[in-house]
Protein backbone atom coordinates (compact mmCIF):
# COMPACT_ATOMS: atom_id res chain seq x y z
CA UNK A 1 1.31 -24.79 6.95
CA UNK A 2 2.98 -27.59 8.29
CA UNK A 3 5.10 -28.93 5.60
CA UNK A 4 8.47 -29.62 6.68
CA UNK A 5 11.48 -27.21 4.68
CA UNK A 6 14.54 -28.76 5.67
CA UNK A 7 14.94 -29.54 1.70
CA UNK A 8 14.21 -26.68 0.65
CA UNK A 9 16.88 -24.28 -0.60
CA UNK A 10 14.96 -21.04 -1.66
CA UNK A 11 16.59 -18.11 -3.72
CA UNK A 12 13.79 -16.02 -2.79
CA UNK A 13 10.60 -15.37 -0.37
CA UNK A 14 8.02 -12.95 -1.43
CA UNK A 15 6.12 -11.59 1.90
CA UNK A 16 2.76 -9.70 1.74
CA UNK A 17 -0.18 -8.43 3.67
CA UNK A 18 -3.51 -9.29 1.80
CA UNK A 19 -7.08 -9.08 2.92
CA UNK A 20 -9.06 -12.13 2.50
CA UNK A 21 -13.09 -12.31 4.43
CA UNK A 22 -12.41 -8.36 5.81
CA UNK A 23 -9.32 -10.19 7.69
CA UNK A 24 -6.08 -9.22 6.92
CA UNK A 25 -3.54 -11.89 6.38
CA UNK A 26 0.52 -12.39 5.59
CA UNK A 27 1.48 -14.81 3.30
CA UNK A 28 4.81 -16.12 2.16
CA UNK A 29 5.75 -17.13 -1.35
CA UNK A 30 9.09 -18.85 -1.52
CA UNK A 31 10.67 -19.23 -5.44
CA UNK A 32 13.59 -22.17 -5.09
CA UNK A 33 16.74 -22.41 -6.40
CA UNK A 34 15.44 -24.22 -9.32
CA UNK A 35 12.67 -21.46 -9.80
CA UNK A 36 9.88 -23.74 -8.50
CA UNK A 37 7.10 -21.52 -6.22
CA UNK A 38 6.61 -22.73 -3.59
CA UNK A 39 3.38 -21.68 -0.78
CA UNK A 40 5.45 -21.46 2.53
CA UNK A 41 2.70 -20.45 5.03
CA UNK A 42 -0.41 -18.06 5.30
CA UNK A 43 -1.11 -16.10 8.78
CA UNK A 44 -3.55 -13.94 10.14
CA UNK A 45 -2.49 -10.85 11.07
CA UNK A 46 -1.04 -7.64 10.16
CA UNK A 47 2.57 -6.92 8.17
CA UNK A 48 2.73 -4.43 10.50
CA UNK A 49 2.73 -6.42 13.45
CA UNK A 50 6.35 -7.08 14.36
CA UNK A 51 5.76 -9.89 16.84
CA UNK A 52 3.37 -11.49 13.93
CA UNK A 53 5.88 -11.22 11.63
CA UNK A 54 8.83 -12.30 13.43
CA UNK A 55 6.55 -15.58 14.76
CA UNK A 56 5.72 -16.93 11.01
CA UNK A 57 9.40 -16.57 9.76
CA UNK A 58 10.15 -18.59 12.96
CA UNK A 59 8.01 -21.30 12.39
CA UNK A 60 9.42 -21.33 8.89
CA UNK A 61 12.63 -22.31 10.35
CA UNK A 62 11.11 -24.35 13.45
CA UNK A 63 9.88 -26.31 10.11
CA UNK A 64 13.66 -26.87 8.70
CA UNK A 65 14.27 -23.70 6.52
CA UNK A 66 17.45 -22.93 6.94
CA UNK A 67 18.30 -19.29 7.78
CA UNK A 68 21.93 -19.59 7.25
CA UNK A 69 21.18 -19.66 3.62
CA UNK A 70 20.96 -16.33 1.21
CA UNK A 71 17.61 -15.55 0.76
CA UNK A 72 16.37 -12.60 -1.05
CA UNK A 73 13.44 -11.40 0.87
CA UNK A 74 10.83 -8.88 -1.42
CA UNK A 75 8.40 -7.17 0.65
CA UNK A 76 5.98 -4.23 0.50
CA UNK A 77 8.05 -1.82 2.86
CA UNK A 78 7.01 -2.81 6.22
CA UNK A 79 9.32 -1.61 8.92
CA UNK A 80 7.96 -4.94 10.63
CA UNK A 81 8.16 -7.12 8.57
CA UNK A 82 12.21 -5.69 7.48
CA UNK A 83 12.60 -5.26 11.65
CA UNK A 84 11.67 -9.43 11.57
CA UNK A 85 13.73 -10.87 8.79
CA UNK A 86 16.75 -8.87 10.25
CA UNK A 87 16.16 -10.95 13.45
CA UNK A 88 15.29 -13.96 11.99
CA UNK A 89 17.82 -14.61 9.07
CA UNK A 90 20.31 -11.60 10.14
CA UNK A 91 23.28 -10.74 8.28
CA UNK A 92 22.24 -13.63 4.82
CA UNK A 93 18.70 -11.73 4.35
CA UNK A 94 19.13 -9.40 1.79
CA UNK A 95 15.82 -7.51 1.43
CA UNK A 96 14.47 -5.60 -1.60
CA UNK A 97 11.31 -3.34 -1.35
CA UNK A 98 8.57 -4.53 -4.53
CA UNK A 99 8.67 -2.17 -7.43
CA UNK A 100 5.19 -2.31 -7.52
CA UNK A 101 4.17 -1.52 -4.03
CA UNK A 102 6.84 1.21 -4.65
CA UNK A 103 5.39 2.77 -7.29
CA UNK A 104 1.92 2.32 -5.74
CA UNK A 105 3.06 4.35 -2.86
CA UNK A 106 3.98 7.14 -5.05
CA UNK A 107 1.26 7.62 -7.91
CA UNK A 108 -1.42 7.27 -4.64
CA UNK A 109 0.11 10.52 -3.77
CA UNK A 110 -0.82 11.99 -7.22
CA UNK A 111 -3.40 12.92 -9.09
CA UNK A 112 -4.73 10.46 -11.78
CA UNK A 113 -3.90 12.82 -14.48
CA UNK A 114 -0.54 12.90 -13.54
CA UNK A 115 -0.19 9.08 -12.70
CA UNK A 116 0.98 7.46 -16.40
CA UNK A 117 3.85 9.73 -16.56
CA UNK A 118 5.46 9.08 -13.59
CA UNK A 119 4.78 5.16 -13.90
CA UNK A 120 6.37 5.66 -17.36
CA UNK A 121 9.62 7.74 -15.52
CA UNK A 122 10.20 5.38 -12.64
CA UNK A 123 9.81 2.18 -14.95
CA UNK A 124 11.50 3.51 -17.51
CA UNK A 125 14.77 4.67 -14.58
CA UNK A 126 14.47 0.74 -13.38
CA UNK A 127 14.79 -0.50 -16.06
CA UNK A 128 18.23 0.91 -17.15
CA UNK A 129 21.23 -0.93 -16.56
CA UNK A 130 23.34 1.29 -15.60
CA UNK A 131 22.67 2.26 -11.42
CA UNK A 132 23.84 5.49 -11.39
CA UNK A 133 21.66 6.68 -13.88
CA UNK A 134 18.66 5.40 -12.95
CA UNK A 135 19.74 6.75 -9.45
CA UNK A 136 19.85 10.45 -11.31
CA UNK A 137 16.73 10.02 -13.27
CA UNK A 138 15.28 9.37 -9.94
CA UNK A 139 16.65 12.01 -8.59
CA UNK A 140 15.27 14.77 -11.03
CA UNK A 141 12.11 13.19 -11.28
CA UNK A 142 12.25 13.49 -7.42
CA UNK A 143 13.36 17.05 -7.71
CA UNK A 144 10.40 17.80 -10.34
CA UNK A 145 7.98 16.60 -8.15
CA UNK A 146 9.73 18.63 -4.79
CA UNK A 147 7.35 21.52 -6.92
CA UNK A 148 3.96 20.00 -6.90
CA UNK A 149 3.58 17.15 -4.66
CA UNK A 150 6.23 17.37 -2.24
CA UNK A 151 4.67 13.82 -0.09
CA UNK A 152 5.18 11.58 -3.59
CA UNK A 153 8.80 13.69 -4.13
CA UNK A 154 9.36 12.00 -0.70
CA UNK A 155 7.95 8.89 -1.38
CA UNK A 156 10.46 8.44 -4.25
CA UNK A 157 13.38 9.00 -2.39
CA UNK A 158 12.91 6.92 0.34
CA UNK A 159 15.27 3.21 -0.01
CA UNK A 160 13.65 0.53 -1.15
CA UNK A 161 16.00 -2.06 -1.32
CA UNK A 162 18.87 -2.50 1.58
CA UNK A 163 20.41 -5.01 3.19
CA UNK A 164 18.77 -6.35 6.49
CA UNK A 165 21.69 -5.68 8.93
């Protein structure tokens, strides 16, 4: 927690709310350039908690990160937590939402019968290399599930992965 960063050149920073003793907690996970994980800082509070969030990635950089660099920031899809990076790195921060917290918020939505297909669609559209068609396949899986569960359709559609600014 009080390691100094000025060395440190990260490619990315993983960012999550966990509950640890019935408290909730925020931890950052930084992976260098070199690939090298690296525990950046653990906080009590809520990802939801803008002024939280925006205090621990400023004591990252009160501790010598630099926030000029590019940093790709993966997070669970916290407005607050997207609201702080954008203030604290700005225009470098490119944030991407967790594929798993993504799908989480989707099959939650559904019933358990219906879960392993949809896992198997939305893996199956990430994992193509072409972005416009795993954009479609989205899409019509989307537009399938507009029919029966309207609040996962929804879920699906909304970004996860933008740039800060």
């Amino acid at each position: 927690m009080s390691r100094q960063l000025d060395d440190v050149r990260l490619a990315v920073m993983m960012l999550d709310g966990l509950d640890i003793a019935e408290r909730t907690h925020v931890v950052a996970l930084g992976i260098s350039t070199e690939g090298v994980k690296i525990p950046l800082g653990l906080w009590e509070g809520s990802t939801e908690n803008a002024t939280l969030a925006r205090t621990l990635l400023a004591d990252l950089v009160d501790r010598g990160l630099d926030p000029d660099q590019a940093i790709l920031f993966v997070i669970d899809g916290g407005k607050a937590l997207r609201r702080a990076i954008k203030d604290v790195f700005g225009k470098h921060a490119l944030v991407h939402r967790c594929h798993r917290h993504k799908e989480r918020n989707v099959t939650d939505l559904l019933p358990e019968r219906d879960r392993p297909a949809v896992v198997a669609r939305i893996r199956g559209a990430w994992a193509l290399t072409d972005p416009e068609l795993a954009r479609q396949r989205l899409a019509l899986l989307a537009s399938e599930l507009d029919q029966t569960w309207p609040d996962a359709a929804g879920s699906l559609r909304r970004r996860h992965a933008r740039h800060a600014h």
